[in-house]
PDB file of N, CA and C in Angstrom:
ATOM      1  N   UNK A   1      57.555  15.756 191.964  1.00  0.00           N
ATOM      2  CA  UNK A   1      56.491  15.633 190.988  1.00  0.00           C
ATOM      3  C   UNK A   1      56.354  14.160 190.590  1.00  0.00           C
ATOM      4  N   UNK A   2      55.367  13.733 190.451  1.00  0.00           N
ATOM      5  CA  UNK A   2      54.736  12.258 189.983  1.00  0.00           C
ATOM      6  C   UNK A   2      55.337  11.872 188.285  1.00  0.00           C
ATOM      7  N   UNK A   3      55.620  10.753 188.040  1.00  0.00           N
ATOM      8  CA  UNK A   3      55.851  10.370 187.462  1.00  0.00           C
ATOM      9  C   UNK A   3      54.871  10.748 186.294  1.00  0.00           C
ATOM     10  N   UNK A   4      53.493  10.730 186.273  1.00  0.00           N
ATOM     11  CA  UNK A   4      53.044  10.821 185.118  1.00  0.00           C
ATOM     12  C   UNK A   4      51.846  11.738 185.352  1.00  0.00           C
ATOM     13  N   UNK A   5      52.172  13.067 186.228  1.00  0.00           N
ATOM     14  CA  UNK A   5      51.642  14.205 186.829  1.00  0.00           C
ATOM     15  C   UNK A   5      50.864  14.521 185.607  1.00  0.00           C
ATOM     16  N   UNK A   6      49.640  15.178 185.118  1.00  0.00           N
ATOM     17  CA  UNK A   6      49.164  15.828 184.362  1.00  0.00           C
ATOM     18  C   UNK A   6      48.762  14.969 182.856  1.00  0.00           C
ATOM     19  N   UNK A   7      48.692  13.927 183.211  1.00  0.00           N
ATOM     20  CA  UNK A   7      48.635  12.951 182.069  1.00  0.00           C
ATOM     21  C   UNK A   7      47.057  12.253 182.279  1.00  0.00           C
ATOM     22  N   UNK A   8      46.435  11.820 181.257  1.00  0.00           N
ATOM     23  CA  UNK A   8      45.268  10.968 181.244  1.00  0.00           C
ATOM     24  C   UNK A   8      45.468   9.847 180.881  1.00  0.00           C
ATOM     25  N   UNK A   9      44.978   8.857 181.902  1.00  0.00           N
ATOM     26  CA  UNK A   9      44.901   6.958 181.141  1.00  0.00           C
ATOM     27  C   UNK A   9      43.322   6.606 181.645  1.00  0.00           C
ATOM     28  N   UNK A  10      43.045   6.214 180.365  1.00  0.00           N
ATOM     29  CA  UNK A  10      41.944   6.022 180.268  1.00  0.00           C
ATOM     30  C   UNK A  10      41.788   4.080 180.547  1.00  0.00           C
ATOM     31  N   UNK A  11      41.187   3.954 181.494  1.00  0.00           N
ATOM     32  CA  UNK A  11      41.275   1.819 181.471  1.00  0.00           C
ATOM     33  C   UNK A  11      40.080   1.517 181.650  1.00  0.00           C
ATOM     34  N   UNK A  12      40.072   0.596 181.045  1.00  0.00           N
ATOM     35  CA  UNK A  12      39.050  -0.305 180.690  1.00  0.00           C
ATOM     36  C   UNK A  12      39.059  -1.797 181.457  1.00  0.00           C
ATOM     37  N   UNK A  13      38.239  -2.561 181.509  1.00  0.00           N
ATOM     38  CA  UNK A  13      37.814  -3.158 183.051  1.00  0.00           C
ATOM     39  C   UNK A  13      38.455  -3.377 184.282  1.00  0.00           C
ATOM     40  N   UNK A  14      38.536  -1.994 184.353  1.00  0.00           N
ATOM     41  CA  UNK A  14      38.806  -1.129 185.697  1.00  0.00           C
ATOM     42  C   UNK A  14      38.053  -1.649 187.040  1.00  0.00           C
ATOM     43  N   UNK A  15      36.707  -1.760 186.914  1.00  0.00           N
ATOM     44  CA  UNK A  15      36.220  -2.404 187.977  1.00  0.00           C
ATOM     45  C   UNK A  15      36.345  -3.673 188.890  1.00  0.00           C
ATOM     46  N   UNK A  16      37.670  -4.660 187.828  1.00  0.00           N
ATOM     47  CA  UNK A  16      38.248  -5.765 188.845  1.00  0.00           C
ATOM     48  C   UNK A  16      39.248  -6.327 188.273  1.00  0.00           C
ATOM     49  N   UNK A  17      40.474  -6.833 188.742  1.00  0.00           N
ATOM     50  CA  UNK A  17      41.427  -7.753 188.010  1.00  0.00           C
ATOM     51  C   UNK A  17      42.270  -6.968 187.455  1.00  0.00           C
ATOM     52  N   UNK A  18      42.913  -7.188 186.555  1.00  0.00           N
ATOM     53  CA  UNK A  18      43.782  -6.384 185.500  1.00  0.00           C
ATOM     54  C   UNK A  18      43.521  -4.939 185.321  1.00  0.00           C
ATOM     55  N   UNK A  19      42.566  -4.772 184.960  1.00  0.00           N
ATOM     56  CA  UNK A  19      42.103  -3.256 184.634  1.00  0.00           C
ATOM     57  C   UNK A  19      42.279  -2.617 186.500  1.00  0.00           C
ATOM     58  N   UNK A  20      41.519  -3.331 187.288  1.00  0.00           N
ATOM     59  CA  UNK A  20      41.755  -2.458 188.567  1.00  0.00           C
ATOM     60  C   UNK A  20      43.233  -2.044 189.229  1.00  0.00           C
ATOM     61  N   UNK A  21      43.853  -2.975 188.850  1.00  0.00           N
ATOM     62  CA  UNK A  21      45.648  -2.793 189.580  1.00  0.00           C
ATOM     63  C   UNK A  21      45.866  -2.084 188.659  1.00  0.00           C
ATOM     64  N   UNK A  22      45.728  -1.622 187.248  1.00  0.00           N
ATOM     65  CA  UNK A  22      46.018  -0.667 186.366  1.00  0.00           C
ATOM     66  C   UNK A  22      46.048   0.523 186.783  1.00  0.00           C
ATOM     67  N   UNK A  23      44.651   1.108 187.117  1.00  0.00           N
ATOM     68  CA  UNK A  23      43.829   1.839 187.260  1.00  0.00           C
ATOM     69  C   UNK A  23      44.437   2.794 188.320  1.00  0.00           C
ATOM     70  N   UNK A  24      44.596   1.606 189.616  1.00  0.00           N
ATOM     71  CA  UNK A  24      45.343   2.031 191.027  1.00  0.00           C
ATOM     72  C   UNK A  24      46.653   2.605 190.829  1.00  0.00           C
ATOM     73  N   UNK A  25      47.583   1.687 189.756  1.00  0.00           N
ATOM     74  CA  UNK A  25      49.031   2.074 189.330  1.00  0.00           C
ATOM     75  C   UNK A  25      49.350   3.324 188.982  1.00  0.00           C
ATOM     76  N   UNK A  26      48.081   3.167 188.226  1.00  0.00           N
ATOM     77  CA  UNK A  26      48.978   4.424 187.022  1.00  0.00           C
ATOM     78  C   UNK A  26      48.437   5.726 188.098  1.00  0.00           C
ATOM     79  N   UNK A  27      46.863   5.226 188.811  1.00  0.00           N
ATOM     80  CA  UNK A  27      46.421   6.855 189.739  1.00  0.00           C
ATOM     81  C   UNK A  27      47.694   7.199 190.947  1.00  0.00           C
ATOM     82  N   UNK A  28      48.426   6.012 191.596  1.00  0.00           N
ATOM     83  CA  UNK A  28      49.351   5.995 192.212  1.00  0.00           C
ATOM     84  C   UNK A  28      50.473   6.874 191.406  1.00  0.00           C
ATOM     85  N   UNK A  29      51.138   6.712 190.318  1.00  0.00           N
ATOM     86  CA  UNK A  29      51.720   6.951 189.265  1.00  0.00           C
ATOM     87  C   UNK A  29      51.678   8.701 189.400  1.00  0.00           C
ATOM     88  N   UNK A  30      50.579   9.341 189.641  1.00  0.00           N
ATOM     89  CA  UNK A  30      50.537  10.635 189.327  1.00  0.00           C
ATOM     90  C   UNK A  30      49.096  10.771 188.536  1.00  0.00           C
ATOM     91  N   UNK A  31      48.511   9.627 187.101  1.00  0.00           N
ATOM     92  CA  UNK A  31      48.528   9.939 186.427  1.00  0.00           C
ATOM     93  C   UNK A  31      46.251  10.307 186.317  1.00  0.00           C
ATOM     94  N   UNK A  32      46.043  11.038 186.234  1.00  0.00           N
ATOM     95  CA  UNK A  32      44.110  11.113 186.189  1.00  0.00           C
ATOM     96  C   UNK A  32      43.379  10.420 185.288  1.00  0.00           C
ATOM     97  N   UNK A  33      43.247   9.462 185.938  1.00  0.00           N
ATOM     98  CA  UNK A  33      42.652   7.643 185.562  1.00  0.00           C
ATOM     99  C   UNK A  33      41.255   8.241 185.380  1.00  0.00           C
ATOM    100  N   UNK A  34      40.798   7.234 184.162  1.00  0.00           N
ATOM    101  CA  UNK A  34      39.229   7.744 183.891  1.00  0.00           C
ATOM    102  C   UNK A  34      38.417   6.056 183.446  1.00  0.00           C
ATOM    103  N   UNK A  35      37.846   5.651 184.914  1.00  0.00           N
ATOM    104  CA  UNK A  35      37.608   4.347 184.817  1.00  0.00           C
ATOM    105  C   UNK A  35      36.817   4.179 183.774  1.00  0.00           C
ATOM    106  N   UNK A  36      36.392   2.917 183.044  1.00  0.00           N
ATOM    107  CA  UNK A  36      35.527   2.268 182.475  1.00  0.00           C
ATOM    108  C   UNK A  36      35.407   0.856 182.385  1.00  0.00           C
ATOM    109  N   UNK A  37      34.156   0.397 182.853  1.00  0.00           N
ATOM    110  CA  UNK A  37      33.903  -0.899 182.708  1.00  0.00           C
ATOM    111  C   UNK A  37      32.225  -1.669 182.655  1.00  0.00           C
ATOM    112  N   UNK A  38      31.904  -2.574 182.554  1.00  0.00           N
ATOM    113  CA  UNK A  38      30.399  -2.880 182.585  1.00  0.00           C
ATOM    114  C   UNK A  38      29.759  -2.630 183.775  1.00  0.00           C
ATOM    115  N   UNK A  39      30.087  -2.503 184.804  1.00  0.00           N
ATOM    116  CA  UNK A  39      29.633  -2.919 186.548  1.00  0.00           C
ATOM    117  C   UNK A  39      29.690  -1.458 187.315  1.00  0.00           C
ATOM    118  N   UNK A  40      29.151  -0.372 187.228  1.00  0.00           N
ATOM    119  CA  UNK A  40      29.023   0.384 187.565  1.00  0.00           C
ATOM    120  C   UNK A  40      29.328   0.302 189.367  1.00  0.00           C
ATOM    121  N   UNK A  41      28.766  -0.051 189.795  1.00  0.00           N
ATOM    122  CA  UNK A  41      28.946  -0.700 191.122  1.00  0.00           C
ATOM    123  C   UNK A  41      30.189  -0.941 191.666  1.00  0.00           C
ATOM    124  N   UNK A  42      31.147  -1.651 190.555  1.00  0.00           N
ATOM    125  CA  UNK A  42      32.550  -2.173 190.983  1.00  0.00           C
ATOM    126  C   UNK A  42      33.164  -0.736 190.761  1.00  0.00           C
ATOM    127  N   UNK A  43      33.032  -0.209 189.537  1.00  0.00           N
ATOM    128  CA  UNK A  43      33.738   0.762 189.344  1.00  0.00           C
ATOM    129  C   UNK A  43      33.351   2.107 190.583  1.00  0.00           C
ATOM    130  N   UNK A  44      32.238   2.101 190.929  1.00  0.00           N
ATOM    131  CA  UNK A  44      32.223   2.922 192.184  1.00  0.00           C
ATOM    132  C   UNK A  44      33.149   2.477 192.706  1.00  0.00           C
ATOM    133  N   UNK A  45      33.201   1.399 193.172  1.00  0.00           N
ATOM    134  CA  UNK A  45      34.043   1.267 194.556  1.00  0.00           C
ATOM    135  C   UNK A  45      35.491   1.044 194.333  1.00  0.00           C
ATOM    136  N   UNK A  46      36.003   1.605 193.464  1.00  0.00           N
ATOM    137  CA  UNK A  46      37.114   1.386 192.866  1.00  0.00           C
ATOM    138  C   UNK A  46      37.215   2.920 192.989  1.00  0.00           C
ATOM    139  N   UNK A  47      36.605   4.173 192.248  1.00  0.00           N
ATOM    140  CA  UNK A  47      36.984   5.163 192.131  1.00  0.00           C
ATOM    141  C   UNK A  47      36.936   5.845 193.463  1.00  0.00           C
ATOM    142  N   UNK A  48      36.483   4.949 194.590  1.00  0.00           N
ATOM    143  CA  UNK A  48      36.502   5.662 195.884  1.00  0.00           C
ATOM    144  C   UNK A  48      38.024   5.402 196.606  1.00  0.00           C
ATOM    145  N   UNK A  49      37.713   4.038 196.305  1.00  0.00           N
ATOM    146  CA  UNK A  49      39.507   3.456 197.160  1.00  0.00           C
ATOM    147  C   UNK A  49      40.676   4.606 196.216  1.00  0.00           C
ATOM    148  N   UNK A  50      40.915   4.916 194.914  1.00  0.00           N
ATOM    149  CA  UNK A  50      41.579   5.643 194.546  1.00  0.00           C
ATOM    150  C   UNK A  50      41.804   7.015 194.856  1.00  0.00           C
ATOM    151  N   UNK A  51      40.303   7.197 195.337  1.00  0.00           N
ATOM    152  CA  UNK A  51      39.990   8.829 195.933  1.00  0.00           C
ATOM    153  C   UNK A  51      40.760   9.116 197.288  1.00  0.00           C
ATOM    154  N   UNK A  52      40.151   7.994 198.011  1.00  0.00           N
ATOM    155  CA  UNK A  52      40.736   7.833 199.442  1.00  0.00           C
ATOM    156  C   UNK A  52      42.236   7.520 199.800  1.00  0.00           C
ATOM    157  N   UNK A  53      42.801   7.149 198.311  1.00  0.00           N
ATOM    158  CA  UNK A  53      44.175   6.446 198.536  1.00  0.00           C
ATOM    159  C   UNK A  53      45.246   8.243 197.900  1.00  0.00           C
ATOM    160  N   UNK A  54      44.584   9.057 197.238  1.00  0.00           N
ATOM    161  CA  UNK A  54      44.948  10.862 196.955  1.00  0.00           C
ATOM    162  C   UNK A  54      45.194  10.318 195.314  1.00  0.00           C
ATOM    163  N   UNK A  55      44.671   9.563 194.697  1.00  0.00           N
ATOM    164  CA  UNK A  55      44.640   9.489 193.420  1.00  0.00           C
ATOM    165  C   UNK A  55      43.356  10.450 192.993  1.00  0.00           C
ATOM    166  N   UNK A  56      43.904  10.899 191.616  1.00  0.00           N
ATOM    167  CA  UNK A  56      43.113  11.942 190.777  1.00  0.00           C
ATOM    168  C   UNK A  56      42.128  11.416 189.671  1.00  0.00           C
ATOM    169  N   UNK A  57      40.724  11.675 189.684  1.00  0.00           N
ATOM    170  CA  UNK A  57      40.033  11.169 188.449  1.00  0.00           C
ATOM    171  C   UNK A  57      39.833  12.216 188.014  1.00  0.00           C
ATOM    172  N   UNK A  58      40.004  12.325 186.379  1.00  0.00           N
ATOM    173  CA  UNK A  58      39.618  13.799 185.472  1.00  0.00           C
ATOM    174  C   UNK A  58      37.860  14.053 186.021  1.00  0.00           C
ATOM    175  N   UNK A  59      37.382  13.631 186.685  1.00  0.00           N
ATOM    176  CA  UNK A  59      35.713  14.044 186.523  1.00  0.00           C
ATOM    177  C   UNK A  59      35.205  12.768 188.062  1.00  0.00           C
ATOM    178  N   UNK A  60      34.186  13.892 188.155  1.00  0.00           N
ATOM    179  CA  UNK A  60      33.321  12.873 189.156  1.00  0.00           C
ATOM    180  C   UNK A  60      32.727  11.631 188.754  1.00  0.00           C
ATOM    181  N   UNK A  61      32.179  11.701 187.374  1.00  0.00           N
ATOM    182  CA  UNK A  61      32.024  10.649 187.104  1.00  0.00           C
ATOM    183  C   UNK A  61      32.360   9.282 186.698  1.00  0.00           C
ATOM    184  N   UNK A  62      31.764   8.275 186.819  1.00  0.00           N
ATOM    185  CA  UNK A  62      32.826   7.127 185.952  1.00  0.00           C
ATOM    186  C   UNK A  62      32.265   6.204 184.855  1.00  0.00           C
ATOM    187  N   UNK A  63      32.576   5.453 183.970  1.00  0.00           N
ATOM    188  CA  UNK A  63      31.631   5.173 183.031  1.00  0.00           C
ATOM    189  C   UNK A  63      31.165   3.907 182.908  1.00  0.00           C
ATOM    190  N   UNK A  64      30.459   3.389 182.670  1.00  0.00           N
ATOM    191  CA  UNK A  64      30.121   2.239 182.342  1.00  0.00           C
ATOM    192  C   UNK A  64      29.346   1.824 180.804  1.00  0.00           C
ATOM    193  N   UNK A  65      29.994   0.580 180.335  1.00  0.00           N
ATOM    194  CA  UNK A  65      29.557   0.236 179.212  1.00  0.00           C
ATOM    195  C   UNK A  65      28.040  -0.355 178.942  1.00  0.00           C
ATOM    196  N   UNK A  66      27.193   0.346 178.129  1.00  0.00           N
ATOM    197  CA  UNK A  66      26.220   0.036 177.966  1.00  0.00           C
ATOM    198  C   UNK A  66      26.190  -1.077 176.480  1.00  0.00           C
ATOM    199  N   UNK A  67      25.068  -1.983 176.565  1.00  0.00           N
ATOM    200  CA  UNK A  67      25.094  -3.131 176.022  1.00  0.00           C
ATOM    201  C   UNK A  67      23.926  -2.369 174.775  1.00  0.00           C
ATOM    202  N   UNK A  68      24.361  -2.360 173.313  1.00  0.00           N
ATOM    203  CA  UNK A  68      23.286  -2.313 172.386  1.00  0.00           C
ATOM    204  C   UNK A  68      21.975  -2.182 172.713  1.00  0.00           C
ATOM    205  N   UNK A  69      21.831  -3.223 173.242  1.00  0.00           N
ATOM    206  CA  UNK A  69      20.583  -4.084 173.343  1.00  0.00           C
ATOM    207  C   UNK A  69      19.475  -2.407 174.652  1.00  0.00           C
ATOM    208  N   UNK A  70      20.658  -2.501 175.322  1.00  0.00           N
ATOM    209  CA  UNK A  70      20.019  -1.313 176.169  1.00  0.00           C
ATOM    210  C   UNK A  70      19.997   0.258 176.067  1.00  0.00           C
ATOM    211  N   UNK A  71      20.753   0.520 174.945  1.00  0.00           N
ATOM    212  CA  UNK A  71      20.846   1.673 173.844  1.00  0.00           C
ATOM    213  C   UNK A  71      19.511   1.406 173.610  1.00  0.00           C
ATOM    214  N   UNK A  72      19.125   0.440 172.520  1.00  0.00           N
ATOM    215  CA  UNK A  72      17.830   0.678 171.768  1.00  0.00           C
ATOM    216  C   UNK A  72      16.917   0.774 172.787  1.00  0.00           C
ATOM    217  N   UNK A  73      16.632   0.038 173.637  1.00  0.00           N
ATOM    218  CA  UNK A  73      15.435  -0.056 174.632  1.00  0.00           C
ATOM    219  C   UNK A  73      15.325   1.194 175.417  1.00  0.00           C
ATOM    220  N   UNK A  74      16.724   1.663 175.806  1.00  0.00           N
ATOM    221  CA  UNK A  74      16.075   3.664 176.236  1.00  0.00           C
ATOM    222  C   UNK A  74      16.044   4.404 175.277  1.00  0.00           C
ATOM    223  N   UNK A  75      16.100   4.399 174.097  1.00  0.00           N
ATOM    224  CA  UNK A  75      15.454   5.316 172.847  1.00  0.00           C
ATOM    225  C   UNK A  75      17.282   6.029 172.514  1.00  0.00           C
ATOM    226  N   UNK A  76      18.256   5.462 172.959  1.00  0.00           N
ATOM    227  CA  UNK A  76      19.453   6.262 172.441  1.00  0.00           C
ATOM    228  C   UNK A  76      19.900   5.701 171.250  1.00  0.00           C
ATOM    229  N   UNK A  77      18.843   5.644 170.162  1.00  0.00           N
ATOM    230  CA  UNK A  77      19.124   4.394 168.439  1.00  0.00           C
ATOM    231  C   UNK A  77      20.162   5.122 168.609  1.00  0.00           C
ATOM    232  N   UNK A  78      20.434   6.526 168.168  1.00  0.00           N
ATOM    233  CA  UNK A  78      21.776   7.215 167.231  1.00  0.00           C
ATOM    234  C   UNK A  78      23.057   7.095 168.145  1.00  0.00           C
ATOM    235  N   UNK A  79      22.790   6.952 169.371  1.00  0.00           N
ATOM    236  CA  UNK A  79      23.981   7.011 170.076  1.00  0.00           C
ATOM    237  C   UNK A  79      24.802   4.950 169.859  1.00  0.00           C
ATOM    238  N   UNK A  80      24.054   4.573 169.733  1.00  0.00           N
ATOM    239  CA  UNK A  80      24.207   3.054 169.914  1.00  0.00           C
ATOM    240  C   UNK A  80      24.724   2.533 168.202  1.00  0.00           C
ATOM    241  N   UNK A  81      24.320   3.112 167.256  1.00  0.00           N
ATOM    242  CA  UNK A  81      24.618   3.161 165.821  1.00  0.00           C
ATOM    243  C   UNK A  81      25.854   3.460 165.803  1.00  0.00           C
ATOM    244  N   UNK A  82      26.207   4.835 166.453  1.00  0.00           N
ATOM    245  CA  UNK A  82      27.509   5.543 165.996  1.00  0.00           C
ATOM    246  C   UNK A  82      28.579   5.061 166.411  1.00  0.00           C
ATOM    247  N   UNK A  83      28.450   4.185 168.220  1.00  0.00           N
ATOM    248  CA  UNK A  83      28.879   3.319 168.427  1.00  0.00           C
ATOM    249  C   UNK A  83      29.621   2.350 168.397  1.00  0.00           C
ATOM    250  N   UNK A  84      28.713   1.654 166.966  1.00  0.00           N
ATOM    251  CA  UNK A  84      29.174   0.570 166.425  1.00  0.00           C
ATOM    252  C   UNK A  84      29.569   0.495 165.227  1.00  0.00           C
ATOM    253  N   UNK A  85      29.011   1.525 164.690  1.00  0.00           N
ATOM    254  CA  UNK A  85      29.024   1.563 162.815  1.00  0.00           C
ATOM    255  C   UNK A  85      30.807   1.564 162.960  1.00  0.00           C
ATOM    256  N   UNK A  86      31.862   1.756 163.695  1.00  0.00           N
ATOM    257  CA  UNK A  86      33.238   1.817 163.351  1.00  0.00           C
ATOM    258  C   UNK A  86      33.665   0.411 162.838  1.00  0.00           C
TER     259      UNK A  86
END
């Protein structure tokens, strides 16, 4: 059994550098990595090499950080408020 079998790590700029050797580690690790970062693109190709390498992501999807600025401009005000109001 994997070191950190059944566990969630959630990382953040996952899509290159620090966050990506994270990402790889801990999915190596056992553990169901749930990327996030600005670059949708990078983070694709990140959650594939992990796929291909028998690492586990909790979900097909992966996330990327959206910028305020592009909250308001697709009409998501309340999602982009709640956001930030912390």
């Amino acid at each position: 059994m994997s070191q950190l079998a059944s566990q969630i790590a959630v990382v953040t700029g996952a899509g290159r550098g620090a966050g990506e050797a994270i990402a790889r580690k801990l999915a190596a690790m056992g553990a169901h990595v749930l990327l996030v970062a600005r670059d949708a693109a990078s983070l694709s190709k990140v959650q594939q090499e992990i796929q291909k390498a028998g690492g586990q992501l909790p979900c097909p999807a992966i996330f990327s950080i959206l910028r305020r600025s592009s909250c308001l401009a697709s009409g998501l005000r309340g999602s982009s408020s709640a956001a930030t109001s912390w």
